[in-house]
Protein backbone atom coordinates (compact mmCIF):
# COMPACT_ATOMS: atom_id res chain seq x y z
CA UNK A 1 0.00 0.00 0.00
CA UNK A 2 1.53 3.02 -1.04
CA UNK A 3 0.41 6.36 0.63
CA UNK A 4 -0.86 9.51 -1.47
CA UNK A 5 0.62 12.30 1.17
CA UNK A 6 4.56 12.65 0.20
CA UNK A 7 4.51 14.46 3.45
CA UNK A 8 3.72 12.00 5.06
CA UNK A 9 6.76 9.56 3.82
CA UNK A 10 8.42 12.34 5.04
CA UNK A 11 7.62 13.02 8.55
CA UNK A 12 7.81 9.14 8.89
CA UNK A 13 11.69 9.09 7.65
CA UNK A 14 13.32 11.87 9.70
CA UNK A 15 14.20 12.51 12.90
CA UNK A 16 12.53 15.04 15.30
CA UNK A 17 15.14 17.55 14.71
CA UNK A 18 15.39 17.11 11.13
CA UNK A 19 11.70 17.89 10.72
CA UNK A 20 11.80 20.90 13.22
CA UNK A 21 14.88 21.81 10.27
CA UNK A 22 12.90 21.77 7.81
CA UNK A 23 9.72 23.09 8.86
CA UNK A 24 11.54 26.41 10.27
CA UNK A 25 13.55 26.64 7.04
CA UNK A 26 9.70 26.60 5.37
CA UNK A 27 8.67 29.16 7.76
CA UNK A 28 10.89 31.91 6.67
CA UNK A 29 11.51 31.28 3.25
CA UNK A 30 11.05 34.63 1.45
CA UNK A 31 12.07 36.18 4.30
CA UNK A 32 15.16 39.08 3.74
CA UNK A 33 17.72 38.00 5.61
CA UNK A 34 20.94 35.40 6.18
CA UNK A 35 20.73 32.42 7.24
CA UNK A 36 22.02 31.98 10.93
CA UNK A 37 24.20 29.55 9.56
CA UNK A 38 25.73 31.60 6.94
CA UNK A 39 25.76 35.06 9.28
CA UNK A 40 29.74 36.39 8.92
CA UNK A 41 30.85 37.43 12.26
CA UNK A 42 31.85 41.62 13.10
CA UNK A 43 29.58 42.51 9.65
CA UNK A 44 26.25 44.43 9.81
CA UNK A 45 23.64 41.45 9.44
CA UNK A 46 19.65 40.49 9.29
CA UNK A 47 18.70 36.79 10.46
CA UNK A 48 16.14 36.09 12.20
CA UNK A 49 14.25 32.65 13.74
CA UNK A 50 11.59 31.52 15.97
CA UNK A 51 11.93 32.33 19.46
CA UNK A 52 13.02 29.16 21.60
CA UNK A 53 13.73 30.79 24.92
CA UNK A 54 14.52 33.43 27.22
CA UNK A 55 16.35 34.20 29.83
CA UNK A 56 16.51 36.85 32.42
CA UNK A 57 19.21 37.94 34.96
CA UNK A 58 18.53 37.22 38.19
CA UNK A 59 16.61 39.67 40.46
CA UNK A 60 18.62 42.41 42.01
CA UNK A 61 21.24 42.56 39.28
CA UNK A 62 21.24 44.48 36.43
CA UNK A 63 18.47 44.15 33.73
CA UNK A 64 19.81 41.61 31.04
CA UNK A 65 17.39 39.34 28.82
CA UNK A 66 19.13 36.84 26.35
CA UNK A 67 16.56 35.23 23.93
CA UNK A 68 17.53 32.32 21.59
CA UNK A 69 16.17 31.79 18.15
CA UNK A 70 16.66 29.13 15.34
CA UNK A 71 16.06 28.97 12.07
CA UNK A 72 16.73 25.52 11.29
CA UNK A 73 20.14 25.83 9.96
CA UNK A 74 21.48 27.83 13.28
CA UNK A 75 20.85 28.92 16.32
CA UNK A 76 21.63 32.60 17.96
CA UNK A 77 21.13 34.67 20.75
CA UNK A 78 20.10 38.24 20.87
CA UNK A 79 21.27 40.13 24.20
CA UNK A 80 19.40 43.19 25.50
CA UNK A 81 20.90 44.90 28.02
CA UNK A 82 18.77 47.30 30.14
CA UNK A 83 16.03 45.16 29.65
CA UNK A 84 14.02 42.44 31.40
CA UNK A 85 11.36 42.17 29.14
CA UNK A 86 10.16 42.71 25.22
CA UNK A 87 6.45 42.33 24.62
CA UNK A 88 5.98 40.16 21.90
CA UNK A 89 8.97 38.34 21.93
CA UNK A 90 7.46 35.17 23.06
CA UNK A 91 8.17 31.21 22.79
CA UNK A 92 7.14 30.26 18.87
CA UNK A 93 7.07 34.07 17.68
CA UNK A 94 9.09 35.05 14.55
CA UNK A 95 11.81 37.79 14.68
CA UNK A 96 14.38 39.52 12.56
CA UNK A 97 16.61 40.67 14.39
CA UNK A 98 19.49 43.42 12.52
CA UNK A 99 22.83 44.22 14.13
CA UNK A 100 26.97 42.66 14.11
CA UNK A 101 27.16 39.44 15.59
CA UNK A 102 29.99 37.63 17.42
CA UNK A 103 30.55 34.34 18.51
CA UNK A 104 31.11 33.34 22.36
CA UNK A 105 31.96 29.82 23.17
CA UNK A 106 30.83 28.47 20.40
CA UNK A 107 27.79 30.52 20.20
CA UNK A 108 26.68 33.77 17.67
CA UNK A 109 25.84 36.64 19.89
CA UNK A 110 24.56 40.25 18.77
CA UNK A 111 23.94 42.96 21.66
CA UNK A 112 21.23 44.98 21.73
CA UNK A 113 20.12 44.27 17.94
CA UNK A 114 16.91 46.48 16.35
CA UNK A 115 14.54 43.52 15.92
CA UNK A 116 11.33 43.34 14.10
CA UNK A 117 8.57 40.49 15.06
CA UNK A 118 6.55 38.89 12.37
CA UNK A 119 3.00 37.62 12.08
């Protein structure tokens, strides 16, 4: 028995991560900017991803909030100093995010970057 949803096949054959790859990669396609996993370091850039977490510093220190995106070929993390909070930057929310990234530990990094959330 063969089945008539190629999608289907598909979702059967990959892994978890692989899918989540691919249907992020989906998700912004037509969207103006580099890929996180082509973004040059020290350069003026535009990526952006879906929102997989935040963090905020701890109470009584200085306002920091780092939030983490993906795009399915990278991962980043924006850093906003000052700040504990965005509205609208939530769990599963789209942003571009525009600014010069650096790497730390392993990791791409841009400070304070002007961001833009999509529908």
């Amino acid at each position: 028995m063969t089945s008539a949803d190629p999608g289907l096949q598909e979702r059967l054959a990959g892994s978890v991560a692989e899918l989540d790859a691919r249907r992020l990669q989906r998700r912004f396609h037509g969207v103006e900017m580099s890929p996180i996993g082509e973004v040059a370091e020290r350069c003026p850039v535009r990526f952006g991803g879906e929102v997989r977490s935040q963090h905020r510093s701890s109470p009584g220190s200085q306002p920091m909030l780092r939030v983490t995106i993906n795009d399915g070929t990278g991962s980043a993390v924006a850093v906003f100093t000052g700040r504990s909070r965005i509205l609208g930057l939530e769990a599963g929310r789209a942003v571009v995010f525009e600014g010069v990234a650096h790497r730390e530990r392993g990791q791409l990094v841009v400070v304070n970057p002007a961001y833009t959330v999509l529908p």
